[in-house]
C-alpha atoms as a PDB file:
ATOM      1  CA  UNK A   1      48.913  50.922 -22.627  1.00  0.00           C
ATOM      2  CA  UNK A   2      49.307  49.732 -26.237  1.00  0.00           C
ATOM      3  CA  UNK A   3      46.881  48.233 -28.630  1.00  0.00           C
ATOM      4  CA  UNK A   4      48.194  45.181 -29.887  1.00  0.00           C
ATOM      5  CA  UNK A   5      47.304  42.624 -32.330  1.00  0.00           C
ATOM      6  CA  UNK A   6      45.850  39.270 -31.329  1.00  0.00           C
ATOM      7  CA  UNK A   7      45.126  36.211 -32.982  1.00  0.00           C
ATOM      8  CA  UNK A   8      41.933  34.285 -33.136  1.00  0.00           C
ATOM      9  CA  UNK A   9      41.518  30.662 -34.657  1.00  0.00           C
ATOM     10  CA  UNK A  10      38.358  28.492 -34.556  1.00  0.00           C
ATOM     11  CA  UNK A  11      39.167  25.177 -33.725  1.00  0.00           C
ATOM     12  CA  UNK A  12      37.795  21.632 -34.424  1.00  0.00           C
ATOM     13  CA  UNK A  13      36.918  19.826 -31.286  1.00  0.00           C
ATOM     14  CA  UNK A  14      39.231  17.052 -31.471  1.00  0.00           C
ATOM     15  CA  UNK A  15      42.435  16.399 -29.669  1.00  0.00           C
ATOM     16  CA  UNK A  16      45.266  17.667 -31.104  1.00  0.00           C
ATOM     17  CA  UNK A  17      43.985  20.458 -32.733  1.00  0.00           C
ATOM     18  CA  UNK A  18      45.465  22.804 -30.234  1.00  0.00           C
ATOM     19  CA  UNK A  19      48.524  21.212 -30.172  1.00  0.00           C
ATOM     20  CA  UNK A  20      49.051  21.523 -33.675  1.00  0.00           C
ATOM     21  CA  UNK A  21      48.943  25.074 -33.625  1.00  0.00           C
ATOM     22  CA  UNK A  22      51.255  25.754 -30.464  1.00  0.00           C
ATOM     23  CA  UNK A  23      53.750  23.287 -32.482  1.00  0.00           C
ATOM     24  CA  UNK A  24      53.313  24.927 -35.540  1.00  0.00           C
ATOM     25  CA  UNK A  25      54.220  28.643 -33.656  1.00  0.00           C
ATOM     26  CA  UNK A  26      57.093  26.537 -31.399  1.00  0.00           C
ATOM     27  CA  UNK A  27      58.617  25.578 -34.975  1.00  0.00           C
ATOM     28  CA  UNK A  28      58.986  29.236 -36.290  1.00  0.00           C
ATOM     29  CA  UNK A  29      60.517  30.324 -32.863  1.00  0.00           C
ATOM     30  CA  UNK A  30      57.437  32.790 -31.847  1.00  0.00           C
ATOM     31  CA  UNK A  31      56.677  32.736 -28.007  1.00  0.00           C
ATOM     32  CA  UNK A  32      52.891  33.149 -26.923  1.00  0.00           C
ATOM     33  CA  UNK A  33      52.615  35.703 -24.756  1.00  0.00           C
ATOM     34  CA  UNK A  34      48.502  35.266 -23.712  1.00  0.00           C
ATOM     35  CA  UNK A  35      46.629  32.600 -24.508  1.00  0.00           C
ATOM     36  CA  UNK A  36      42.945  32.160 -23.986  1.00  0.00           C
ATOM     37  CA  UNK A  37      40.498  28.859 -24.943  1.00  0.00           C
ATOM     38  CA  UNK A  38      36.834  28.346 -24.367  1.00  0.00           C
ATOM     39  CA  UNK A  39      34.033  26.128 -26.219  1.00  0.00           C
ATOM     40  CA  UNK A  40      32.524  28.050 -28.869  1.00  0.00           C
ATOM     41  CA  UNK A  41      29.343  26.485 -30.785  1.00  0.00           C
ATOM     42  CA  UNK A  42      30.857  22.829 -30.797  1.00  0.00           C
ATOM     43  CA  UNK A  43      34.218  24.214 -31.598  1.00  0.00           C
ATOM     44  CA  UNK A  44      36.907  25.736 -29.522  1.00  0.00           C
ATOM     45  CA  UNK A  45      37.559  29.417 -29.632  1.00  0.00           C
ATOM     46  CA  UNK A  46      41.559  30.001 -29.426  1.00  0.00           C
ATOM     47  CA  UNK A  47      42.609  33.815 -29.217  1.00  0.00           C
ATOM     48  CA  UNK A  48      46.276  34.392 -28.438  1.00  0.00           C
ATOM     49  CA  UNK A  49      49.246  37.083 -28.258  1.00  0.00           C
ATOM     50  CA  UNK A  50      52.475  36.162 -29.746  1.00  0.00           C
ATOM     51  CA  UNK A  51      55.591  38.186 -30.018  1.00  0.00           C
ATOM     52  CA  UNK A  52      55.912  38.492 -33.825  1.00  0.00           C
ATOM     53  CA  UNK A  53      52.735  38.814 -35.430  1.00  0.00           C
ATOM     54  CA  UNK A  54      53.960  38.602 -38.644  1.00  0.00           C
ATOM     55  CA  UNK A  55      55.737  35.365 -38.434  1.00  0.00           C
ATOM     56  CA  UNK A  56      52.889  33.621 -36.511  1.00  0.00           C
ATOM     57  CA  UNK A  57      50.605  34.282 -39.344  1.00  0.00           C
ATOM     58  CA  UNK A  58      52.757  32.799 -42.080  1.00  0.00           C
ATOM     59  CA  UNK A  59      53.052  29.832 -40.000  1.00  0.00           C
ATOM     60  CA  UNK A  60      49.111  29.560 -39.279  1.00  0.00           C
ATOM     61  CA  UNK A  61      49.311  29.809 -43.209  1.00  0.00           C
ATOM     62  CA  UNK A  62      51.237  27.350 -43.782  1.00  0.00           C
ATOM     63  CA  UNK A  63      49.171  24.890 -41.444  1.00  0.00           C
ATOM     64  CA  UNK A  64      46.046  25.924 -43.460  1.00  0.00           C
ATOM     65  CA  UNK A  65      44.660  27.357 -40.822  1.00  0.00           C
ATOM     66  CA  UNK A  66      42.507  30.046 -40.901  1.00  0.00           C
ATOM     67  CA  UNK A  67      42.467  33.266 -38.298  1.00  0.00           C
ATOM     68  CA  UNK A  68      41.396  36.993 -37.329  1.00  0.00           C
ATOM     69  CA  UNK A  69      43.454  39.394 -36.645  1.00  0.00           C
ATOM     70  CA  UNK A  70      42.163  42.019 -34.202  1.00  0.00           C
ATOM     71  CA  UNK A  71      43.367  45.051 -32.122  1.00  0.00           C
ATOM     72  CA  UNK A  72      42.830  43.995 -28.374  1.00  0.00           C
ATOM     73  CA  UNK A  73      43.910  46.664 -25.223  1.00  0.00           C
ATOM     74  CA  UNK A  74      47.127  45.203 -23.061  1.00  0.00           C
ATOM     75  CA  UNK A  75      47.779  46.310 -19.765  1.00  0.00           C
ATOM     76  CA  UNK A  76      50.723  45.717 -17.696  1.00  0.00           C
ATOM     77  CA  UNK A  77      49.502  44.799 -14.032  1.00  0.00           C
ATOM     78  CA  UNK A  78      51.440  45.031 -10.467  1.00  0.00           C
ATOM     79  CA  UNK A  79      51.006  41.359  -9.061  1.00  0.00           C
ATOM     80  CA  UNK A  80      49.397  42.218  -5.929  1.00  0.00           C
ATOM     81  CA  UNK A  81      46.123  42.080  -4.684  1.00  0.00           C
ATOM     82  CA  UNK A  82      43.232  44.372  -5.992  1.00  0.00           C
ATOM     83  CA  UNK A  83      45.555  45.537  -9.258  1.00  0.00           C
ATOM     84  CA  UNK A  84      42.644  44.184 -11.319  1.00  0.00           C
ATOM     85  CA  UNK A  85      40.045  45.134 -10.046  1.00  0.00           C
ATOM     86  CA  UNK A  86      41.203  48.933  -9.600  1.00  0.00           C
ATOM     87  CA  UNK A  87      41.389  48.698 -13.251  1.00  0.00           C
ATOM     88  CA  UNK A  88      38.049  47.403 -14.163  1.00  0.00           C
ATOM     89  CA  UNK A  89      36.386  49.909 -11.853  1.00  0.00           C
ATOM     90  CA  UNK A  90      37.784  52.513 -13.860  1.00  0.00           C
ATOM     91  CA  UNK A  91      36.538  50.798 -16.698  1.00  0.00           C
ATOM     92  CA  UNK A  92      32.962  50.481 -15.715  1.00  0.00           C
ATOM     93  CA  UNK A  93      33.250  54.294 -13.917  1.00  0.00           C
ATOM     94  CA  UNK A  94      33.196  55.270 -18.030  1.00  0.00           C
ATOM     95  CA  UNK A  95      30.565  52.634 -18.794  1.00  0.00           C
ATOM     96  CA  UNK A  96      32.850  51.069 -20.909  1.00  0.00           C
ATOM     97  CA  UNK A  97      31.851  46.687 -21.175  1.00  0.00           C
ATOM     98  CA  UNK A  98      34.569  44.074 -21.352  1.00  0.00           C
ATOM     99  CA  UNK A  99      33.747  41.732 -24.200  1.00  0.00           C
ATOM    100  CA  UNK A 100      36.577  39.536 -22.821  1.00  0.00           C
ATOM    101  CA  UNK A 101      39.512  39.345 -21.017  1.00  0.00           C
ATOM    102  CA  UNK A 102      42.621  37.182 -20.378  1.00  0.00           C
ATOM    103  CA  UNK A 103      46.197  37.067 -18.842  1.00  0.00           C
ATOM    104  CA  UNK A 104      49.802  36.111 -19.806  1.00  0.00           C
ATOM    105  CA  UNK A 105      52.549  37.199 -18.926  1.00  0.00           C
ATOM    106  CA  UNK A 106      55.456  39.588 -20.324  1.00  0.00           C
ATOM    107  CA  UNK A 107      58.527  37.277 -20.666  1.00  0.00           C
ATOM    108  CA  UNK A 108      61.245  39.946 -20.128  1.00  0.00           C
ATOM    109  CA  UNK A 109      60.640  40.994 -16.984  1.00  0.00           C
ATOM    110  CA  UNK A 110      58.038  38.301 -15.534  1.00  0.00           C
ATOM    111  CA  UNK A 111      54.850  41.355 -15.141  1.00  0.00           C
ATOM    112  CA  UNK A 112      51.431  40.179 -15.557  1.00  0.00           C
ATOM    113  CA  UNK A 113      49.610  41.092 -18.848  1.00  0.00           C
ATOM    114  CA  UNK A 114      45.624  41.237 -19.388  1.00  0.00           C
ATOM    115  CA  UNK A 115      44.628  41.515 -22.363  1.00  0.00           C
ATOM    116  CA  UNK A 116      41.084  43.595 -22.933  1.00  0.00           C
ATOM    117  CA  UNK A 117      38.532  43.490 -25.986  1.00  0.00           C
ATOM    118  CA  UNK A 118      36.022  45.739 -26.022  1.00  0.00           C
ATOM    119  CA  UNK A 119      33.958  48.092 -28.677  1.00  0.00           C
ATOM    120  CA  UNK A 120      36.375  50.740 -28.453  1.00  0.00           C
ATOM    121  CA  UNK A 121      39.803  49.120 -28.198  1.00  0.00           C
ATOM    122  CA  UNK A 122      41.523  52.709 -28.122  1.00  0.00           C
ATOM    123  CA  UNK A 123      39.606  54.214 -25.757  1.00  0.00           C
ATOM    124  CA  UNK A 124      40.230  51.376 -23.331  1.00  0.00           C
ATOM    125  CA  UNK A 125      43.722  51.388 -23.812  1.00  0.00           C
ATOM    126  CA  UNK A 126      43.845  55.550 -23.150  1.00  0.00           C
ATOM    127  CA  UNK A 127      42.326  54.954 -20.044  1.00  0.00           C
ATOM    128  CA  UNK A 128      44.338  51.659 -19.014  1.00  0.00           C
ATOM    129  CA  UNK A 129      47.221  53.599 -19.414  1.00  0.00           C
ATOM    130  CA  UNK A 130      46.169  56.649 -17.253  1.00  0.00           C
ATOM    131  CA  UNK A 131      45.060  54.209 -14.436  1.00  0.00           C
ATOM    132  CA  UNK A 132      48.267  52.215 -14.729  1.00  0.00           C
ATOM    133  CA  UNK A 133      50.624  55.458 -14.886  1.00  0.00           C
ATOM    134  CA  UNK A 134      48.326  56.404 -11.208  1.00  0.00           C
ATOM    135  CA  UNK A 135      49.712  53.186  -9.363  1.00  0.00           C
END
């Protein structure tokens, strides 16, 4: 499974901050792929997958927003029961710890995506791919 880039913006706790952002990607035609939002120290914590990387940044950019870019492991999922947890069992069977985790969903053929971040991004994605390739 591939390590991809993901995007990760700190946002002000106000309405319409997220929709701002979403419009501001919608404008420059990129898609978001995985999306994940949580309170973060009295702000909101946005991290997200788009489909051109390079375009969403120019367009964060542009909205004077400011973001991290980080390598995140992506795994392509069966939907059927158990899927993740078979691969999060092989995850902690190498002691490896999830920082975080989310879904979305791959928008050519409709599979589930999770998105992993953890210490060793590579590593996780090596052995996401074995378990995947063993369905």
């Amino acid at each position: 499974m591939p390590v991809i880039q993901q995007l990760t913006v700190l946002l002000e706790d106000r309405p319409g901050t997220l929709a701002r952002i979403c419009r501001a990607l919608a404008d420059q035609k990129v898609n978001i792929l995985a999306l994940q939002s949580s309170p973060s120290e009295g702000r909101g914590l946005l991290r997200f997958i788009v489909d051109n990387v390079a375009i969403a940044k120019r367009a964060l950019d542009n909205e004077g927003v400011s973001y991290e870019e980080t390598d995140v492991a992506q795994v392509r999922l069966p939907h059927r029961t158990g899927e993740l947890a078979r691969v999060t069992a092989r995850l902690a069977e190498v002691e490896i710890n999830i920082n975080y985790a989310y879904c979305g969903v791959d928008p050519s053929t409709s599979t589930p995506l999770v998105i992993f971040g953890a210490a060793d991004v590579a590593e996780v994605a090596m052995i996401l791919d074995r378990v995947a390739h063993a369905a």
